[in-house]
C-alpha atoms as a PDB file:
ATOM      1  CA  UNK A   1       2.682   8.736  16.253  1.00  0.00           C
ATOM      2  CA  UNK A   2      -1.034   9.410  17.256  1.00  0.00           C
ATOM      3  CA  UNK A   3      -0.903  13.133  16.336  1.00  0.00           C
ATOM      4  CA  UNK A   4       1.065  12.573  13.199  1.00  0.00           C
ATOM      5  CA  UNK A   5      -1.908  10.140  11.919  1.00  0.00           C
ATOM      6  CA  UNK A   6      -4.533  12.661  13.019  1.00  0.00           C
ATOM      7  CA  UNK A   7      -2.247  15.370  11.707  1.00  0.00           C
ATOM      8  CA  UNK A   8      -2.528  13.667   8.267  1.00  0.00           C
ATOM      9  CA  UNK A   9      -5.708  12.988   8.598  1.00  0.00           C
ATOM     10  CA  UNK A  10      -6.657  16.707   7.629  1.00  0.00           C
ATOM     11  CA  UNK A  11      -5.819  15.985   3.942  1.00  0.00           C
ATOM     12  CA  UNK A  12      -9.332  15.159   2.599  1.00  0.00           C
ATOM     13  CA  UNK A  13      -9.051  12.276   0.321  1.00  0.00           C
ATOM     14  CA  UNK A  14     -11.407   9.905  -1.872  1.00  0.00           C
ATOM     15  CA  UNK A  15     -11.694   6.439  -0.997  1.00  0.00           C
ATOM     16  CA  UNK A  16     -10.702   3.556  -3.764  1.00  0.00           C
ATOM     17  CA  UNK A  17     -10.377  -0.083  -3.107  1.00  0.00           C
ATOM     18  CA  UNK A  18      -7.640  -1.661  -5.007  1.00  0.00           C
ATOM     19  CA  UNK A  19      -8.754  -4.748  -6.270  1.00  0.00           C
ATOM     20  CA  UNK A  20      -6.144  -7.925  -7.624  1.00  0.00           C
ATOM     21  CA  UNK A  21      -6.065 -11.623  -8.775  1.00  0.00           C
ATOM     22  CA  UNK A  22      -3.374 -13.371  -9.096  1.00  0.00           C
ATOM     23  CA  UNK A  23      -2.462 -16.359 -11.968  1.00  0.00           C
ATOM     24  CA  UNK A  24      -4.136 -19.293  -9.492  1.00  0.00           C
ATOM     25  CA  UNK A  25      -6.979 -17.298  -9.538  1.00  0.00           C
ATOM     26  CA  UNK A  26      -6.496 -15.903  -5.368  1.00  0.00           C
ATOM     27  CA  UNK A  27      -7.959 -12.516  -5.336  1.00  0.00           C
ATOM     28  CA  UNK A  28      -7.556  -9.697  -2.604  1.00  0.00           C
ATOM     29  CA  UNK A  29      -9.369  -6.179  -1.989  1.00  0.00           C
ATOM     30  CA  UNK A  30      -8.620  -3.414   0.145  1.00  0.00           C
ATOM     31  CA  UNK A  31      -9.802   0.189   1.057  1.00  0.00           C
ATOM     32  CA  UNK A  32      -7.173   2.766   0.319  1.00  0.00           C
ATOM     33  CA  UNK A  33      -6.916   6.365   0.245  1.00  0.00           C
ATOM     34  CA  UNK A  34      -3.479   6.702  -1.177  1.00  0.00           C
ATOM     35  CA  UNK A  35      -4.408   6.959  -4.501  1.00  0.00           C
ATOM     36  CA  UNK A  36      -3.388   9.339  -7.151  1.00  0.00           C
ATOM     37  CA  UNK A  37      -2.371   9.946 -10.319  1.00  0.00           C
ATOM     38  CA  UNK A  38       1.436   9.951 -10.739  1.00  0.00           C
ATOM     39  CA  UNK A  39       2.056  10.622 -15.015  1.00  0.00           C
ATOM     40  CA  UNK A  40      -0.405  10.767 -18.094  1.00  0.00           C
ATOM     41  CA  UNK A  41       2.476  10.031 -20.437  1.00  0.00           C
ATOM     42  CA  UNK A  42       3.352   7.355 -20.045  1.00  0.00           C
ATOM     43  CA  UNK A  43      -0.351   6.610 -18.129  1.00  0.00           C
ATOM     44  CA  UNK A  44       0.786   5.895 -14.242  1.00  0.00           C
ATOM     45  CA  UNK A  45      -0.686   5.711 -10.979  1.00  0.00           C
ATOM     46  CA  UNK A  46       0.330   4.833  -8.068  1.00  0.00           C
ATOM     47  CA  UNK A  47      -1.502   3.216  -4.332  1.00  0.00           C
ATOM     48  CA  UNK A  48       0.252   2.409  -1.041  1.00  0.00           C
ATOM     49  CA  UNK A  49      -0.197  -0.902   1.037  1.00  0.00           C
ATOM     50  CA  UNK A  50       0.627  -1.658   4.577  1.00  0.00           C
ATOM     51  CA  UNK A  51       3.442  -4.205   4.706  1.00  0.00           C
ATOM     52  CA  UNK A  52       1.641  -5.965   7.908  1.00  0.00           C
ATOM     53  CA  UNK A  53      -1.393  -6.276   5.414  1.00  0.00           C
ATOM     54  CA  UNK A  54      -2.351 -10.033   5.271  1.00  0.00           C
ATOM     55  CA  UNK A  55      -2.672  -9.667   1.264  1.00  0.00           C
ATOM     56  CA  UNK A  56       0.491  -8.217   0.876  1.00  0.00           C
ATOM     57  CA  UNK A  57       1.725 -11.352  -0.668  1.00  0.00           C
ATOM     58  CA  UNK A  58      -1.171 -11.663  -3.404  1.00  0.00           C
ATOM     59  CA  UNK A  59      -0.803  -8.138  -4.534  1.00  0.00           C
ATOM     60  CA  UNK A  60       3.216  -8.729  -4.705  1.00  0.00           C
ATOM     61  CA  UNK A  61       2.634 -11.460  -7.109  1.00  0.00           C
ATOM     62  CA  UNK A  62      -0.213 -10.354  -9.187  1.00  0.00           C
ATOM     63  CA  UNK A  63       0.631  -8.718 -12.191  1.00  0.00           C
ATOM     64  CA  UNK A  64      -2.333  -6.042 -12.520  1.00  0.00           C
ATOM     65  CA  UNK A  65      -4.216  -4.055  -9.727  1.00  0.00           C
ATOM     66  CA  UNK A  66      -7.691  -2.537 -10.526  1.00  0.00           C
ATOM     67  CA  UNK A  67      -8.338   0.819  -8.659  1.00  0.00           C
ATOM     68  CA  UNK A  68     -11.985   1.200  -7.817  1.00  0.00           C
ATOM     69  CA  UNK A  69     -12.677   4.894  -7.007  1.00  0.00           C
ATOM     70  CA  UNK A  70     -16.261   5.070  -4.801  1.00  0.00           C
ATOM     71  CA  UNK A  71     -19.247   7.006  -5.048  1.00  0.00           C
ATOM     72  CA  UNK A  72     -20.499   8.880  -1.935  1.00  0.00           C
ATOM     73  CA  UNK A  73     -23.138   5.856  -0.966  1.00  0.00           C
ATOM     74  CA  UNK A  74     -20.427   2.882  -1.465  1.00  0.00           C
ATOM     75  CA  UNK A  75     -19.197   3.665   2.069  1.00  0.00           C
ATOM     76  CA  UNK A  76     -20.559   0.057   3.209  1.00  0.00           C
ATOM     77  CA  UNK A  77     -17.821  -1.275  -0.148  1.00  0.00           C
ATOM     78  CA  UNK A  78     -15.089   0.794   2.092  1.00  0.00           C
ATOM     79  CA  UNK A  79     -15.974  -0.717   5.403  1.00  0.00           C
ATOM     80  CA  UNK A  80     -16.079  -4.156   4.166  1.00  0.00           C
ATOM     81  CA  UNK A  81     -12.931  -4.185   1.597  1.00  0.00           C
ATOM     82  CA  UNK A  82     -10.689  -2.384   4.963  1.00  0.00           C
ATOM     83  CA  UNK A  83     -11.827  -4.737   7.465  1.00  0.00           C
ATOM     84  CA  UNK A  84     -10.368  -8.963   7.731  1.00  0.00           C
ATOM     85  CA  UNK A  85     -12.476 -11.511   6.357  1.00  0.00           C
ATOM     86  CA  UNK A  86     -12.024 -14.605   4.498  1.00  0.00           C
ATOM     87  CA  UNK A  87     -14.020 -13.756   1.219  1.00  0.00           C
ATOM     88  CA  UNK A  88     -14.283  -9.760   0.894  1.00  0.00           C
ATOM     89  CA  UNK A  89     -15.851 -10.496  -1.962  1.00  0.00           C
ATOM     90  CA  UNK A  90     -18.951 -12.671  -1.210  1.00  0.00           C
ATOM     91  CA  UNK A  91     -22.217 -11.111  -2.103  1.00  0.00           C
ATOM     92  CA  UNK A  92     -20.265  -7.770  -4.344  1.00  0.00           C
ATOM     93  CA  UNK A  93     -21.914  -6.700  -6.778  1.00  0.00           C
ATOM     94  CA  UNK A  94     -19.057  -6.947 -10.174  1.00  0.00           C
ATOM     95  CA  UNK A  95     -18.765  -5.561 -13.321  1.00  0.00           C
ATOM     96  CA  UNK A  96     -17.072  -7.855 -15.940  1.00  0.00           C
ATOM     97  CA  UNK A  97     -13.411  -7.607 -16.087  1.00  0.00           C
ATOM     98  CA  UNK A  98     -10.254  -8.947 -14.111  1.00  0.00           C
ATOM     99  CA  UNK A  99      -8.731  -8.015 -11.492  1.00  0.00           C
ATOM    100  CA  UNK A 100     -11.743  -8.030 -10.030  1.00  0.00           C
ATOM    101  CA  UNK A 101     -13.961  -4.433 -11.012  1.00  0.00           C
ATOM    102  CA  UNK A 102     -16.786  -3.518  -8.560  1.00  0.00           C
ATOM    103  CA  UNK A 103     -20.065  -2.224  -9.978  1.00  0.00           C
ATOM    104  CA  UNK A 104     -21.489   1.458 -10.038  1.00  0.00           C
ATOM    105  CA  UNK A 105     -17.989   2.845  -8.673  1.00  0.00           C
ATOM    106  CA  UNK A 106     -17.074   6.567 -10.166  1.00  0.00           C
ATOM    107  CA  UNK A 107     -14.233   5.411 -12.091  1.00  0.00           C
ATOM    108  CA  UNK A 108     -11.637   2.456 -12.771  1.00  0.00           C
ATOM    109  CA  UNK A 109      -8.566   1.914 -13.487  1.00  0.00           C
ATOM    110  CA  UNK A 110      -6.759  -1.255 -14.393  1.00  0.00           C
ATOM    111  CA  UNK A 111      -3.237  -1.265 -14.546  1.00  0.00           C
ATOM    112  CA  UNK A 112       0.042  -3.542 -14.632  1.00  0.00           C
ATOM    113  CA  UNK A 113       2.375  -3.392 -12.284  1.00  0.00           C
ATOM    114  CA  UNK A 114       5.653  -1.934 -13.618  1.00  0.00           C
ATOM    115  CA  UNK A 115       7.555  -1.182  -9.678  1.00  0.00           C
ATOM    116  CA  UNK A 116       7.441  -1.502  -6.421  1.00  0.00           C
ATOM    117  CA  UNK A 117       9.154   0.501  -4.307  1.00  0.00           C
ATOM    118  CA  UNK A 118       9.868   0.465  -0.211  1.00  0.00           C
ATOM    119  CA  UNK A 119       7.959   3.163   2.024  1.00  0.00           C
ATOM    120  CA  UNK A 120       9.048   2.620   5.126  1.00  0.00           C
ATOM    121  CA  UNK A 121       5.755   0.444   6.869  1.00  0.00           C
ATOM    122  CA  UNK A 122       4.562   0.610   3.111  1.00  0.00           C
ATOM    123  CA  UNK A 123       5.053  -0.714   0.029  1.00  0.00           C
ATOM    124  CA  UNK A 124       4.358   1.678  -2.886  1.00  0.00           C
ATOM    125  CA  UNK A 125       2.776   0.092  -6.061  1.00  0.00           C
ATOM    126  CA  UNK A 126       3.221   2.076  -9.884  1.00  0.00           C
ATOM    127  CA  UNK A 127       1.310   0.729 -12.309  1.00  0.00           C
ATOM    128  CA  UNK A 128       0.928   1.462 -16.078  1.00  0.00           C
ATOM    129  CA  UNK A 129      -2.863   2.385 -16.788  1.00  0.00           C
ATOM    130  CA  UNK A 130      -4.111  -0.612 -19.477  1.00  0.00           C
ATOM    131  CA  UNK A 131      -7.925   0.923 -19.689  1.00  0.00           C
ATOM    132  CA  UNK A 132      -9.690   2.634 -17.437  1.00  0.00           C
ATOM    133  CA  UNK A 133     -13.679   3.871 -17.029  1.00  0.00           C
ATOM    134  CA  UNK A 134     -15.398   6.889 -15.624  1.00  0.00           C
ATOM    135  CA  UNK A 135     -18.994   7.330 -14.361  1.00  0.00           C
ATOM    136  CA  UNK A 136     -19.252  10.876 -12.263  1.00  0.00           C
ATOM    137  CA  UNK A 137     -21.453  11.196  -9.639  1.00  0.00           C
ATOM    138  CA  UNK A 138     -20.609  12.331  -6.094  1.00  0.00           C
ATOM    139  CA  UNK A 139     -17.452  10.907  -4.980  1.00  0.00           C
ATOM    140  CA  UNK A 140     -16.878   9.157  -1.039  1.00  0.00           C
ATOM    141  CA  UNK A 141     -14.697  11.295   0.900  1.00  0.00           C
ATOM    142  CA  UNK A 142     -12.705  10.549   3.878  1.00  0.00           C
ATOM    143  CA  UNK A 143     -11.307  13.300   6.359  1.00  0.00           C
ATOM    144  CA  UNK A 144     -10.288  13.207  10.167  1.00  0.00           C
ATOM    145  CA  UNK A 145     -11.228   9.829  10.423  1.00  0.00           C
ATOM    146  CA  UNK A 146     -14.738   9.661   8.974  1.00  0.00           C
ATOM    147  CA  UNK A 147     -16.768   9.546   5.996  1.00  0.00           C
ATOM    148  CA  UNK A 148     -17.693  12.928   4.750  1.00  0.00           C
ATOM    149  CA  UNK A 149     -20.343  14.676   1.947  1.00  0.00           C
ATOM    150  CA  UNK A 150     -19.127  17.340  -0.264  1.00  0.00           C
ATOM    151  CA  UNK A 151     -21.013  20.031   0.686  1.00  0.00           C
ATOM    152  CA  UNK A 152     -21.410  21.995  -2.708  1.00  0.00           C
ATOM    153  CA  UNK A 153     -18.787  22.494  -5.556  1.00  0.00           C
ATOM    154  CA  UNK A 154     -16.681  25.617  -5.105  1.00  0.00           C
ATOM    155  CA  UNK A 155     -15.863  26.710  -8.475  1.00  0.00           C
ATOM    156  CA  UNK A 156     -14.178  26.012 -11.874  1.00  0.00           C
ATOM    157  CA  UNK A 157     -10.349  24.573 -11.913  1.00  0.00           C
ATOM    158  CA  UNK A 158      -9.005  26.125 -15.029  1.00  0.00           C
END
């Protein structure tokens, strides 16, 4: 199981934290790196959760999810969104909105969720993109376990 997770682990990703509230007003976080665009018409994306996470419940019941996609110095929003606590929240700097929208993050998306589907120790969430807001700047990247920098851009994607 270890080598398949480090295995994995060579597919350089971003880092988002998924943001929710739900009707009584509970609110959750967490660090992903599952994000990604599934459709632009209609507007979808879709995020993956651990089903032994503690807010599993909260995100179930909420009806919208906010994905939060970091900049390159927001590492310290990754560490504290994937680690427990009992406000993740307290002291975060927010934009306006709900779900909850953290400040000077690369992009946003808020979305309703339309399905969720089993994935094995996951739960896979699809949700219709309502609005959404984008930044640029550099972008936080994860790979092999740690934080990286992008180096330098490559070249052009046609």
């Amino acid at each position: 199981m270890r080598s398949l997770r480090e295995a994995f682990g060579q597919f350089a990703t971003g880092v988002a934290v998924v943001t929710t509230v739900t009707a009584q007003g509970e609110r959750a976080g967490v660090t992903v790196n599952s994000f990604t665009s599934l459709s632009l018409d209609p507007p979808l994306a879709l995020w993956c959760l651990s089903g032994r996470a503690p807010s599993v419940p909260l995100f179930l019941r909420a009806e919208r999810f906010a994905v939060n996609v970091l900049a390159a110095d927001q590492d310290h929003l990754s560490q504290r969104f994937a680690t427990p606590a009992a406000d993740k929240f307290a002291g975060v700097e927010l934009a306006d909105g709900a779900p909850p929208l953290l400040a000077g993050t690369l992009a946003s998306f808020v979305c309703r969720t339309v399905r969720v589907h089993d994935g094995g120790d996951h739960h896979i969430f699809v949700g219709e993109v309502e609005r959404f807001q984008r930044s640029g700047g550099e972008p936080l990247i994860f790979h092999s376990g740690r934080y990286r920098e992008l180096a330098h851009p490559v070249g052009a994607v046609a």
